[in-house]
Protein backbone atom coordinates (compact mmCIF):
# COMPACT_ATOMS: atom_id res chain seq x y z
CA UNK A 1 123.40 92.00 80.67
CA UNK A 2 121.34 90.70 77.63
CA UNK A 3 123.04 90.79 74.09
CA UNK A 4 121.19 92.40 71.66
CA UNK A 5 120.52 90.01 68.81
CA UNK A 6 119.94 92.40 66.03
CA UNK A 7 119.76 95.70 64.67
CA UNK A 8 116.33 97.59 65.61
CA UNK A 9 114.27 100.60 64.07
CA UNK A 10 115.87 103.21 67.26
CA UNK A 11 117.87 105.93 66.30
CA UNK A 12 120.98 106.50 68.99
CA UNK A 13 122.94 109.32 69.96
CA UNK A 14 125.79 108.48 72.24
CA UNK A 15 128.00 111.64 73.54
CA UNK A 16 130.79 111.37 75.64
CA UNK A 17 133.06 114.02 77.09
CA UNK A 18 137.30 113.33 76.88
CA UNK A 19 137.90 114.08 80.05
CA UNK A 20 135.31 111.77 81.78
CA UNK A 21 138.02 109.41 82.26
CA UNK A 22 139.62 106.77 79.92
CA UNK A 23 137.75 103.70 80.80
CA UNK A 24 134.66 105.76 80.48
CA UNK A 25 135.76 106.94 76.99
CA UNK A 26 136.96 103.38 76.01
CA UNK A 27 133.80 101.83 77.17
CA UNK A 28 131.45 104.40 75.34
CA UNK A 29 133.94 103.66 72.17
CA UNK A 30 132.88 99.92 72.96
CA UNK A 31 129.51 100.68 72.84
CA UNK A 32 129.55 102.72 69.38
CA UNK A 33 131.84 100.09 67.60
CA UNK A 34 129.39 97.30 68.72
CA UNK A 35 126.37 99.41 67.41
CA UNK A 36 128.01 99.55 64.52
CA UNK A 37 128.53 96.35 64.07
CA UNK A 38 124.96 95.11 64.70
CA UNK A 39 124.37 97.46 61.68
CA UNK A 40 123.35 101.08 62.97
CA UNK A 41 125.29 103.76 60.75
CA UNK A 42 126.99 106.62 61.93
CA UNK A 43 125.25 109.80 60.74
CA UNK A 44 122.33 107.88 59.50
CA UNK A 45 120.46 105.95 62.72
CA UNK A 46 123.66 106.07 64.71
CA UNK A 47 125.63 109.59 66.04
CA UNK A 48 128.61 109.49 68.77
CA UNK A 49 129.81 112.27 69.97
CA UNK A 50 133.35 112.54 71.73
CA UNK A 51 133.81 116.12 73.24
CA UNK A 52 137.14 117.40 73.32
CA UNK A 53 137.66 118.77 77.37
CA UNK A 54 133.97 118.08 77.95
CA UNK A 55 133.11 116.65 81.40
CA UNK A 56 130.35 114.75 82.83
CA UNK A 57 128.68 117.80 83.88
CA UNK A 58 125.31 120.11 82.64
CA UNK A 59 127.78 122.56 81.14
CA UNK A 60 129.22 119.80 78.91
CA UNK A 61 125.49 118.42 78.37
CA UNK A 62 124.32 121.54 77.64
CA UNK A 63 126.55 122.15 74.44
CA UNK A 64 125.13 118.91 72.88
CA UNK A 65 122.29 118.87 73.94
CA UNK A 66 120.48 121.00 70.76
CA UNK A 67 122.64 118.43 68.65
CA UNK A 68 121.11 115.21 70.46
CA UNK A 69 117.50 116.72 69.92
CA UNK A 70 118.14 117.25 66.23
CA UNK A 71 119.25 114.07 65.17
CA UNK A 72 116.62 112.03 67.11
CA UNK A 73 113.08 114.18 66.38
CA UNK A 74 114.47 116.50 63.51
CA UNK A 75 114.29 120.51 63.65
CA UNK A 76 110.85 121.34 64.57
CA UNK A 77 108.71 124.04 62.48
CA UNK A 78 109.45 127.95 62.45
């Protein structure tokens, strides 16, 4: 794995469902903490997402999906 030196211009959503298992949950709380600390901002360039009883499955996907597409490319026109 290659750290990431710096902060760049991405925006990024990271979603995790609570019952994908704890080390997956810890790990994607890893992930978001470190972001954070190379300077993304949560709710600016920077959105996590932890799921109460959502799986890793296209149900859980599904419901977040709409919210993943918003943040990153904005509501479209009409």
């Amino acid at each position: 794995m290659v750290a990431l030196p710096r902060k760049t211009a991405q925006k990024i959503w990271v979603d995790m469902g609570s019952l994908e298992g704890e080390d997956e949950v810890a790990g994607a709380r890893r992930l978001r903490d470190a972001l954070v600390r190379k300077g993304w901002k949560p709710g600016t360039n920077l959105e996590y997402v932890e799921q109460e009883g959502g799986q890793h499955d296209e149900i859980s996907w599904a419901s977040r999906v709409e919210g993943m597409l918003v943040f990153l490319y904005g509501r479209g026109k009409g």
